[in-house]
N, C-alpha and C. Protein backbone atom coordinates (compact mmCIF):
# COMPACT_ATOMS: atom_id res chain seq x y z
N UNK A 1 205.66 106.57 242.61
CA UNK A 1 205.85 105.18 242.25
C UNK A 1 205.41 104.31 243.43
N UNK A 2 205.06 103.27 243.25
CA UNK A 2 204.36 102.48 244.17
C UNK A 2 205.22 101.47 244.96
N UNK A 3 205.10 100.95 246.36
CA UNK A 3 206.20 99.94 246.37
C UNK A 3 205.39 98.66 245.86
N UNK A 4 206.52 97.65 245.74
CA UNK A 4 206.36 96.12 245.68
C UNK A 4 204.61 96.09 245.93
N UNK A 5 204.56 95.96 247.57
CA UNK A 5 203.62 95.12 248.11
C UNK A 5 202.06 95.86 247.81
N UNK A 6 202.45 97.21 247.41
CA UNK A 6 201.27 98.06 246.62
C UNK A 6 200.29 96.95 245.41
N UNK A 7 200.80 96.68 244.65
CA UNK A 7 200.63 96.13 243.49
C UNK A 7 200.00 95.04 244.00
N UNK A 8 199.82 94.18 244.70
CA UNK A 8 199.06 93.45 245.55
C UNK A 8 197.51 93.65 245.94
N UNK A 9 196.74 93.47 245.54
CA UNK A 9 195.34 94.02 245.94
C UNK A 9 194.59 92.82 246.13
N UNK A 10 195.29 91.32 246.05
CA UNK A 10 194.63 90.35 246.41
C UNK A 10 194.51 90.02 247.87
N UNK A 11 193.85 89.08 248.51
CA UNK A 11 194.28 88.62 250.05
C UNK A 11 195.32 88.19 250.28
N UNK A 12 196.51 87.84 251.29
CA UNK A 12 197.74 87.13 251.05
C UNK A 12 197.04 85.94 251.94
N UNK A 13 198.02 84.59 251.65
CA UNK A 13 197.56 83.34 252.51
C UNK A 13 198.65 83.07 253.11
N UNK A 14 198.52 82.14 254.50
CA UNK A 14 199.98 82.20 255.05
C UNK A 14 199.86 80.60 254.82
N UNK A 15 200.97 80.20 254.31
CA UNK A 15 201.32 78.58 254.45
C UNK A 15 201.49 78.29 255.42
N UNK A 16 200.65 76.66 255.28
CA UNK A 16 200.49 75.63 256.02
C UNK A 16 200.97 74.25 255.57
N UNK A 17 201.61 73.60 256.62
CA UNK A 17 201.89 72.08 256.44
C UNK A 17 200.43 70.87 256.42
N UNK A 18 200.79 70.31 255.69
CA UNK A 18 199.53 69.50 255.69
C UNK A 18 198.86 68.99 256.70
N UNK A 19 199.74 69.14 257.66
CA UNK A 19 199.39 68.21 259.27
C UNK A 19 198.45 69.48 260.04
N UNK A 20 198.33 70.79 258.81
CA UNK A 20 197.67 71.67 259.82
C UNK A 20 198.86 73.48 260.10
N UNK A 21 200.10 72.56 260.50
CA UNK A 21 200.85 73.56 261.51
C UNK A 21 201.34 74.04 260.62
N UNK A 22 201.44 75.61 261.25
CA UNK A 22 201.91 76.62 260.75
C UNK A 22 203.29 76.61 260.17
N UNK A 23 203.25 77.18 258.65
CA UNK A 23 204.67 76.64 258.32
C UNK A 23 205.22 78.45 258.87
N UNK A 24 205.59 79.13 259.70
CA UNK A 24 206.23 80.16 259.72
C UNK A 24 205.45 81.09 259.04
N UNK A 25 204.60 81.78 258.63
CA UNK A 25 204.02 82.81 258.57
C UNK A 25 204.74 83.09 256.54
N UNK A 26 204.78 82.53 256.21
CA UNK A 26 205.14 82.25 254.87
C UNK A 26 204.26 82.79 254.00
N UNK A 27 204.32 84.20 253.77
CA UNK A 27 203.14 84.69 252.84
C UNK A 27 203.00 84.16 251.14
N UNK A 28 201.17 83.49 251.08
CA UNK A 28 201.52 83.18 249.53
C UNK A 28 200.19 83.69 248.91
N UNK A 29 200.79 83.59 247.49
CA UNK A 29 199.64 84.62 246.42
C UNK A 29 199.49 83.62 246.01
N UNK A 30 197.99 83.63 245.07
CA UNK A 30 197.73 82.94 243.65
C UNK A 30 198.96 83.33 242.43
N UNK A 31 199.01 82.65 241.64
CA UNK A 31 199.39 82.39 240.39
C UNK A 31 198.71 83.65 239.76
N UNK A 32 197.89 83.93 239.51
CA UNK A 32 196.44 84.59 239.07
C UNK A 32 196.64 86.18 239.67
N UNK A 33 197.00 85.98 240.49
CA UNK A 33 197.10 87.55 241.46
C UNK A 33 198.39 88.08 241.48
N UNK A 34 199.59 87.01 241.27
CA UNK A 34 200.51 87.07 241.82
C UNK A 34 201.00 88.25 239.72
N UNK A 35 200.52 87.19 238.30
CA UNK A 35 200.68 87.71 237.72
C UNK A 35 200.01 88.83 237.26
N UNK A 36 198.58 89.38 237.30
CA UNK A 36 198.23 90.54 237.08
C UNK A 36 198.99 91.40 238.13
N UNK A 37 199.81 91.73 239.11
CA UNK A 37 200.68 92.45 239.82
C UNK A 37 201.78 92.18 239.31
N UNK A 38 202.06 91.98 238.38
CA UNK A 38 203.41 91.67 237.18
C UNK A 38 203.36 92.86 236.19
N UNK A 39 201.82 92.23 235.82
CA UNK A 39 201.53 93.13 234.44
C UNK A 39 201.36 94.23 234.85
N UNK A 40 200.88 94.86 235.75
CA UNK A 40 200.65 96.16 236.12
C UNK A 40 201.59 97.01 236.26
N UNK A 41 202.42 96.30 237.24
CA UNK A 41 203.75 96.88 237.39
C UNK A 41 204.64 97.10 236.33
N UNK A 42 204.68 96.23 235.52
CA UNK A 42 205.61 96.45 234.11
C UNK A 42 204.55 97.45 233.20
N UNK A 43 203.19 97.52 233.39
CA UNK A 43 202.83 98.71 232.51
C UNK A 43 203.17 100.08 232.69
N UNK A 44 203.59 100.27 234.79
CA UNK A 44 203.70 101.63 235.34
C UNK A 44 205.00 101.59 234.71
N UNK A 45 205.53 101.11 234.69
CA UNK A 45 207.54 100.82 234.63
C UNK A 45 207.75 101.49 233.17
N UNK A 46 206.79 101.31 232.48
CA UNK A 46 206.63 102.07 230.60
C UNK A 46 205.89 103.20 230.87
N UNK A 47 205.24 103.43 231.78
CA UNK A 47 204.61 104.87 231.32
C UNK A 47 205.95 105.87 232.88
N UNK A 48 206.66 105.35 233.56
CA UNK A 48 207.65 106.26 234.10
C UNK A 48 208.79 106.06 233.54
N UNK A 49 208.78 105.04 232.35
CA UNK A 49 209.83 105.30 231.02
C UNK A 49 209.56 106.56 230.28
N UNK A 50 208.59 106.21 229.72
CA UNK A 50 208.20 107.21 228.54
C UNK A 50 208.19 108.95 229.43
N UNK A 51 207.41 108.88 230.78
CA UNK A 51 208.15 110.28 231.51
C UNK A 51 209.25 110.82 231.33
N UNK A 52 210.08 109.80 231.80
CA UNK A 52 211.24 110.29 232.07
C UNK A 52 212.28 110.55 231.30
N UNK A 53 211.81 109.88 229.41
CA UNK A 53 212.58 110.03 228.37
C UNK A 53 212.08 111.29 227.97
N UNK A 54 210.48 111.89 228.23
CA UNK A 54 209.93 113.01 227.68
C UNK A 54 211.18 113.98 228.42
N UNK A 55 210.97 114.46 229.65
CA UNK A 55 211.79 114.77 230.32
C UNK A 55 212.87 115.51 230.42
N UNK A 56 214.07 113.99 229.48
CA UNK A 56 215.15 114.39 229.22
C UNK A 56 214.86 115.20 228.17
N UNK A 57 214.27 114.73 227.07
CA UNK A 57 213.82 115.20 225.83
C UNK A 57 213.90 116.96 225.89
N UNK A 58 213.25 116.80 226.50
CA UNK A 58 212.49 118.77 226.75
C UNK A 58 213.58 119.15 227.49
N UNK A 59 214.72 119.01 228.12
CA UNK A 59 215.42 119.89 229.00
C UNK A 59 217.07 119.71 227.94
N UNK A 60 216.96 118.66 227.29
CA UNK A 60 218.33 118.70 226.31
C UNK A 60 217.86 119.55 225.32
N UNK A 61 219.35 120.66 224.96
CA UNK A 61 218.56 121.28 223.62
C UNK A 61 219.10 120.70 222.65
N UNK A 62 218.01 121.10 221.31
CA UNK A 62 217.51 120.20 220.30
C UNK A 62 219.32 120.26 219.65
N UNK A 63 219.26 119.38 219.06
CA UNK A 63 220.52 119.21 217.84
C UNK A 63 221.16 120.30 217.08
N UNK A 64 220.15 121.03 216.67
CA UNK A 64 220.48 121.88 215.53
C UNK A 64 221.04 123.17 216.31
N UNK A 65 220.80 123.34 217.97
CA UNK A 65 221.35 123.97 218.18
C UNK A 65 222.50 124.13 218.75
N UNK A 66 222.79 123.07 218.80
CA UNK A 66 224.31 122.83 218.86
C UNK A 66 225.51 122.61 218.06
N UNK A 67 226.15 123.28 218.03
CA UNK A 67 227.38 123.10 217.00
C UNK A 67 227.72 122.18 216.57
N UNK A 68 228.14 122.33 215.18
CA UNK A 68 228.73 121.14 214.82
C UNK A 68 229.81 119.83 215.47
N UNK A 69 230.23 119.19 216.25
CA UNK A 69 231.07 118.52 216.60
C UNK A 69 231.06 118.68 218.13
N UNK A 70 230.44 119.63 218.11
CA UNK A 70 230.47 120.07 220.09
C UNK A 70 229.84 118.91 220.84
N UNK A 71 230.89 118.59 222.31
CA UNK A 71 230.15 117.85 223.34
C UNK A 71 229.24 118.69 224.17
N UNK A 72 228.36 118.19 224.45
CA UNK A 72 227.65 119.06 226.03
C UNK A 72 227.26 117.80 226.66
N UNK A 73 227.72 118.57 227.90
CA UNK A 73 227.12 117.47 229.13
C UNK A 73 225.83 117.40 229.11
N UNK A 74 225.22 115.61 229.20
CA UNK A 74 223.97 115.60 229.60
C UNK A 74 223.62 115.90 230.98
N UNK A 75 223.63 115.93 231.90
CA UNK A 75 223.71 116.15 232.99
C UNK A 75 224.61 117.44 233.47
N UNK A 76 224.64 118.98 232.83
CA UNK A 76 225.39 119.75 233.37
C UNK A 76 225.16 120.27 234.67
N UNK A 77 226.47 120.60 235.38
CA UNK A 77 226.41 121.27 237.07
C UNK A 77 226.79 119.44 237.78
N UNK A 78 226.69 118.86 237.41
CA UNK A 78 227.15 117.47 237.99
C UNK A 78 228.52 117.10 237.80
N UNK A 79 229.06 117.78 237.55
CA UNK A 79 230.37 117.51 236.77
C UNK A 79 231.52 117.51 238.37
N UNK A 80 232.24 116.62 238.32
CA UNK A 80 232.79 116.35 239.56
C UNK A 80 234.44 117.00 239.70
């Protein structure tokens, strides 16, 4: 998974006061850059959904083989 500042592939700009002077090193994006590193990120965020539901999927066993009325832990060996 990528961090934050990954998703970033634009230049960053550092703000400035109009008089010139440095406002503090104030990193800023476009609008434009700032949201295609939105969308991207929320597309990875659905495909390490859909992983991680496959996942569970394949390591829970199926329904039918479990008894009627029976609990099983999702997470067994975690049990405190």
């Amino acid at each position: 998974m990528k961090a934050p500042a990954e998703y970033l592939d634009a230049p960053v700009l550092y703000l400035t006061y109009p008089t010139g002077e440095d406002a503090g090193q104030v990193p800023v994006v476009t609008y434009d850059d700032a949201l295609r590193a939105v969308e991207t990120a929320l597309a990875d965020a659905e495909k390490y959904k859909y992983l991680l539901l496959r996942a569970l999927r394949r390591s829970y066993p199926s329904p039918s083989a479990a008894a009627e009325g029976e609990i099983r832990e999702l997470y067994p060996g975690l049990a405190a």
